[in-house]
N, C-alpha and C. Protein backbone atom coordinates (compact mmCIF):
# COMPACT_ATOMS: atom_id res chain seq x y z
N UNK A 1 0.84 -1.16 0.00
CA UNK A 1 0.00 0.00 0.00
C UNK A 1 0.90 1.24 0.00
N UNK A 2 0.61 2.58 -1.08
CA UNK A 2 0.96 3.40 -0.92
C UNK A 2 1.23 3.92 0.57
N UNK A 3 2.20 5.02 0.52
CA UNK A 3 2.63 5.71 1.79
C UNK A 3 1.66 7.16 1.59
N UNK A 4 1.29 7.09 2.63
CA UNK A 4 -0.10 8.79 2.66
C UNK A 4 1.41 9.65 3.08
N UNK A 5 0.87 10.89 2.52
CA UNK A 5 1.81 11.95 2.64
C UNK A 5 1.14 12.57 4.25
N UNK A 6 0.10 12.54 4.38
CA UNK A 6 -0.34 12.63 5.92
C UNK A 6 0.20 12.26 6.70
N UNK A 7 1.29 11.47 6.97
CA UNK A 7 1.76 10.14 8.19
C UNK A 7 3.16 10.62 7.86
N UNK A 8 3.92 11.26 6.99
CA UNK A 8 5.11 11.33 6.66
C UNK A 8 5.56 11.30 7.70
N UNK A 9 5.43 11.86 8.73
CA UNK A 9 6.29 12.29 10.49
C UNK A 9 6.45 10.80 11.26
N UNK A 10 4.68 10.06 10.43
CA UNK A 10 5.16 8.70 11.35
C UNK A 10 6.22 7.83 10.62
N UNK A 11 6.09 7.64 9.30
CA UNK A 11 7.07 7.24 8.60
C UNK A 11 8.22 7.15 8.54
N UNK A 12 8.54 8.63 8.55
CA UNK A 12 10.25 9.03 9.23
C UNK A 12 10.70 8.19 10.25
N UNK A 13 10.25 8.73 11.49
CA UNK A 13 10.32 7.72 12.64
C UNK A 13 10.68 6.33 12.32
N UNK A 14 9.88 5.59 11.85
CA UNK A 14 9.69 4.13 11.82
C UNK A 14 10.85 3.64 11.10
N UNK A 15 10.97 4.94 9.69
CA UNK A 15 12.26 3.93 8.94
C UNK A 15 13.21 4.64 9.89
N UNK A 16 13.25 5.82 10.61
CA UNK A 16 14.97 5.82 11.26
C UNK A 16 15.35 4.52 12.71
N UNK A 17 13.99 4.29 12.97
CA UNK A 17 14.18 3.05 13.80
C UNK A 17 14.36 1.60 13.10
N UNK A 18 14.41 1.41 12.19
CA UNK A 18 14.33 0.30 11.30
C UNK A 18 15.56 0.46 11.13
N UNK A 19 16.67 1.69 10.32
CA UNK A 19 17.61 1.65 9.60
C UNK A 19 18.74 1.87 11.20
N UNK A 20 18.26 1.68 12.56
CA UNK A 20 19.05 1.92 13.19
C UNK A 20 19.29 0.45 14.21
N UNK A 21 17.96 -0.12 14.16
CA UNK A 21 17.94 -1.54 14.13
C UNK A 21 18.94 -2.28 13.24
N UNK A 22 18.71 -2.23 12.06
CA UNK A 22 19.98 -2.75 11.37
C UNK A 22 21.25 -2.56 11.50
N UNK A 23 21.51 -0.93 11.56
CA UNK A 23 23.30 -0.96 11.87
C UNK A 23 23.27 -1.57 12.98
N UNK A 24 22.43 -1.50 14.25
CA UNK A 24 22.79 -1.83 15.77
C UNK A 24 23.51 -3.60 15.20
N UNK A 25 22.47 -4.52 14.56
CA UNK A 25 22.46 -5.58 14.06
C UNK A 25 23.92 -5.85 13.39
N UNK A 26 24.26 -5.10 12.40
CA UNK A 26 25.90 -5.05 11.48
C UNK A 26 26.79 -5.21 12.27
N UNK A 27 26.70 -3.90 13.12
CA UNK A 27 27.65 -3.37 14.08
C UNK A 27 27.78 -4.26 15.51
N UNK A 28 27.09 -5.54 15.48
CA UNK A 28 26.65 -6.10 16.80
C UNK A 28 26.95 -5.24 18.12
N UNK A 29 25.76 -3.71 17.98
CA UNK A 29 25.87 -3.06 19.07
C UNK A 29 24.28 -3.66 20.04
N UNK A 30 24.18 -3.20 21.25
CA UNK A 30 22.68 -3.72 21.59
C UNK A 30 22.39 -2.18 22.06
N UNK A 31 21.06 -2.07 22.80
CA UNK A 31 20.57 -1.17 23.05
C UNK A 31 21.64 -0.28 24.34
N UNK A 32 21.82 -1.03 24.82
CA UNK A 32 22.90 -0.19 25.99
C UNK A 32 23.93 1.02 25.65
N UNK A 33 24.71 -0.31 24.30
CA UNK A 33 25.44 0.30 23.54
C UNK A 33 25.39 1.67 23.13
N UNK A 34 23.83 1.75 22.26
CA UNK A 34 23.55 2.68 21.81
C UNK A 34 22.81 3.79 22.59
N UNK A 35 22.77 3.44 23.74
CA UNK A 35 22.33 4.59 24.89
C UNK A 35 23.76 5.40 25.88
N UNK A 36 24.84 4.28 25.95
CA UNK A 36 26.08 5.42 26.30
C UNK A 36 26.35 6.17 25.06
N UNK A 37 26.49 5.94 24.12
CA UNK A 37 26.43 6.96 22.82
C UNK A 37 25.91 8.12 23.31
N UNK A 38 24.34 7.79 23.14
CA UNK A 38 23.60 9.01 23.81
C UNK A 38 23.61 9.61 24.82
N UNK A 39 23.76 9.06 25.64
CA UNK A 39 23.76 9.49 27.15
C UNK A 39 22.56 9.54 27.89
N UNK A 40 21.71 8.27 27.46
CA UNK A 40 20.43 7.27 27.76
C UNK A 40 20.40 6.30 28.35
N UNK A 41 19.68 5.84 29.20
CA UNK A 41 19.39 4.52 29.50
C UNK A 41 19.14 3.57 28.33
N UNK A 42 19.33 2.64 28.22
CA UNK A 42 18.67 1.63 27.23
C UNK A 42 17.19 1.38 27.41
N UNK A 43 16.68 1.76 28.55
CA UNK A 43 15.35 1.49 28.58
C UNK A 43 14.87 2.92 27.86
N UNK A 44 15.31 3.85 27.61
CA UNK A 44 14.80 5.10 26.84
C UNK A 44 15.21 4.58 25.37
N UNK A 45 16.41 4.27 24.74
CA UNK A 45 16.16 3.82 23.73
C UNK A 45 15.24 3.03 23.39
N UNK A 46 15.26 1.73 24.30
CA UNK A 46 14.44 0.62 23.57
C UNK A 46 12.66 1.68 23.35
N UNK A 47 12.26 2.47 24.23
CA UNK A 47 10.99 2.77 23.87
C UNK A 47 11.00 3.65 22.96
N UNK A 48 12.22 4.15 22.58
CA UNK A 48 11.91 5.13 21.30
C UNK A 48 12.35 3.83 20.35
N UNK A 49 12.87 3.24 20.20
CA UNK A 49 12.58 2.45 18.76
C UNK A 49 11.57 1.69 18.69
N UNK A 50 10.67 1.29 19.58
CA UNK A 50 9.54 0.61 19.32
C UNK A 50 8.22 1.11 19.92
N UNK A 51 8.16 2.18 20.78
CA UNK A 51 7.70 3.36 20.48
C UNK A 51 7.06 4.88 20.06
N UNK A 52 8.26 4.88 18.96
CA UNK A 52 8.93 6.29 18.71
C UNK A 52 7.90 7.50 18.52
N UNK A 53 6.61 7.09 18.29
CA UNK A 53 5.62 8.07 17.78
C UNK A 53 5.58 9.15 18.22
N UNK A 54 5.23 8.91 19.78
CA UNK A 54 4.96 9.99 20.75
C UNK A 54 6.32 10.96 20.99
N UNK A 55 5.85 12.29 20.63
CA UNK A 55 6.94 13.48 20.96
C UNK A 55 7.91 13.34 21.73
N UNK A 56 7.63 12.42 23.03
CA UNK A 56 8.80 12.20 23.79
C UNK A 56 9.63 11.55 23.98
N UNK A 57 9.08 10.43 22.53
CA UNK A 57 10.22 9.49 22.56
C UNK A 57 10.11 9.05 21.28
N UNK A 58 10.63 10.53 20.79
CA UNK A 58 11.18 10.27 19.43
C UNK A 58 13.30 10.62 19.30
N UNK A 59 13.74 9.95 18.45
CA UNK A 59 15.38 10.63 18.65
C UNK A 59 15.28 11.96 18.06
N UNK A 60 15.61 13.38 18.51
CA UNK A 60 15.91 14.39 18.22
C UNK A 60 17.33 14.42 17.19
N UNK A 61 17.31 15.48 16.41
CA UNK A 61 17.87 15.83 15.52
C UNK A 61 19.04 15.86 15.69
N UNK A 62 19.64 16.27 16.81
CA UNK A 62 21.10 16.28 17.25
C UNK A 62 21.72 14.58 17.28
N UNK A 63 20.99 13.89 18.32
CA UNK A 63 21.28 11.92 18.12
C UNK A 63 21.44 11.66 17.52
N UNK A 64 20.54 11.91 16.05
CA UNK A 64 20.00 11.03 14.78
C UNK A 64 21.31 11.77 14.12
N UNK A 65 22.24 13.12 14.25
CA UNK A 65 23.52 13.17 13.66
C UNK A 65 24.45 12.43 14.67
N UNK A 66 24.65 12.65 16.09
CA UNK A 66 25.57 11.52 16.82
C UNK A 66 25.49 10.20 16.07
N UNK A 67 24.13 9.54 16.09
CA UNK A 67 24.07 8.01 15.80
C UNK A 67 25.33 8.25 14.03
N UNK A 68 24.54 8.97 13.03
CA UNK A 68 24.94 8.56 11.75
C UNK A 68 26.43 8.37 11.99
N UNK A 69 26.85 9.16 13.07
CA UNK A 69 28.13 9.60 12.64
C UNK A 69 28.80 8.28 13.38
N UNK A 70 28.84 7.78 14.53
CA UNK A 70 28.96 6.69 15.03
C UNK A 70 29.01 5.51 14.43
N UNK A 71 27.66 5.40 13.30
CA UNK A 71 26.95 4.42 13.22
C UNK A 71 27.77 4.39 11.60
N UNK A 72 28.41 5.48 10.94
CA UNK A 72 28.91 4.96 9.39
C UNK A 72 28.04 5.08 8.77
N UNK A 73 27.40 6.35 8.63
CA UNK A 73 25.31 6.07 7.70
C UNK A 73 26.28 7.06 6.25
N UNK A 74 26.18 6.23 5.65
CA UNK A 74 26.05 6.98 4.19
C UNK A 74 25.31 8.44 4.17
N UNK A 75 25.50 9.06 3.01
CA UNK A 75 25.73 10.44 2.64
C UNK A 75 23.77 9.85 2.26
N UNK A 76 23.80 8.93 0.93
CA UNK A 76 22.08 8.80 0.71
C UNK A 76 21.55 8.80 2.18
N UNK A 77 22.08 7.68 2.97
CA UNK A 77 21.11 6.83 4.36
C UNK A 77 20.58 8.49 4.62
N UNK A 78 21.15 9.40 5.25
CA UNK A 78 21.24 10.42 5.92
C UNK A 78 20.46 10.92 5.10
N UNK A 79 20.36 11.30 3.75
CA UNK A 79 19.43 12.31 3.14
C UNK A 79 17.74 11.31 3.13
N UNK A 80 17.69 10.20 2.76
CA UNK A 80 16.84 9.37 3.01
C UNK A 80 15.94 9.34 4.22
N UNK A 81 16.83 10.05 5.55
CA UNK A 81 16.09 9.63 6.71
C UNK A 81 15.93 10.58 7.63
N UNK A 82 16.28 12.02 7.12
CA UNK A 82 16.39 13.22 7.58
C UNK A 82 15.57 14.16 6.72
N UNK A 83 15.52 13.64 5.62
CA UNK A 83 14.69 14.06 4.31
C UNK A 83 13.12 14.54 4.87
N UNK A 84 12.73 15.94 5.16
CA UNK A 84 11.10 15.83 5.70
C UNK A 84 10.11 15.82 4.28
């Protein structure tokens, strides 16, 4: 099924938790991992990646550049998933 241009905000979300699921996966990092990065609990990550909808536990704009940069995200990944 098409993607509604209405939901775009939820969309975003979902694929930056999807495409961050995977590096975690590549990178065999786990959620912990990726919360000293941040400077999170893993229990705050894990509810923003599965989650992420709600305003407060979505990754902010600043992370989602920590993670890429950490994480090795391609020049596309980044325009792909930052793209509003």
């Amino acid at each position: 099924m098409p993607r509604v241009l209405i939901k775009k905000r939820d969309y975003l979300i979902t694929d930056f938790a999807r495409w961050l699921v995977g590096k975690m996966r590549e990178k065999r990092l786990y959620q912990a991992d990726i919360g000293e990065i941040l400077g999170v609990s893993q229990q705050s990550v894990s509810r923003r990646i599965s989650e992420g909808i709600e305003e407060k536990d979505v990754f902010r704009q600043g992370e989602m550049i920590t993670l890429f940069k950490e994480l090795e995200a391609t020049d596309e990944e980044i325009l792909r998933l930052m793209k509003l």
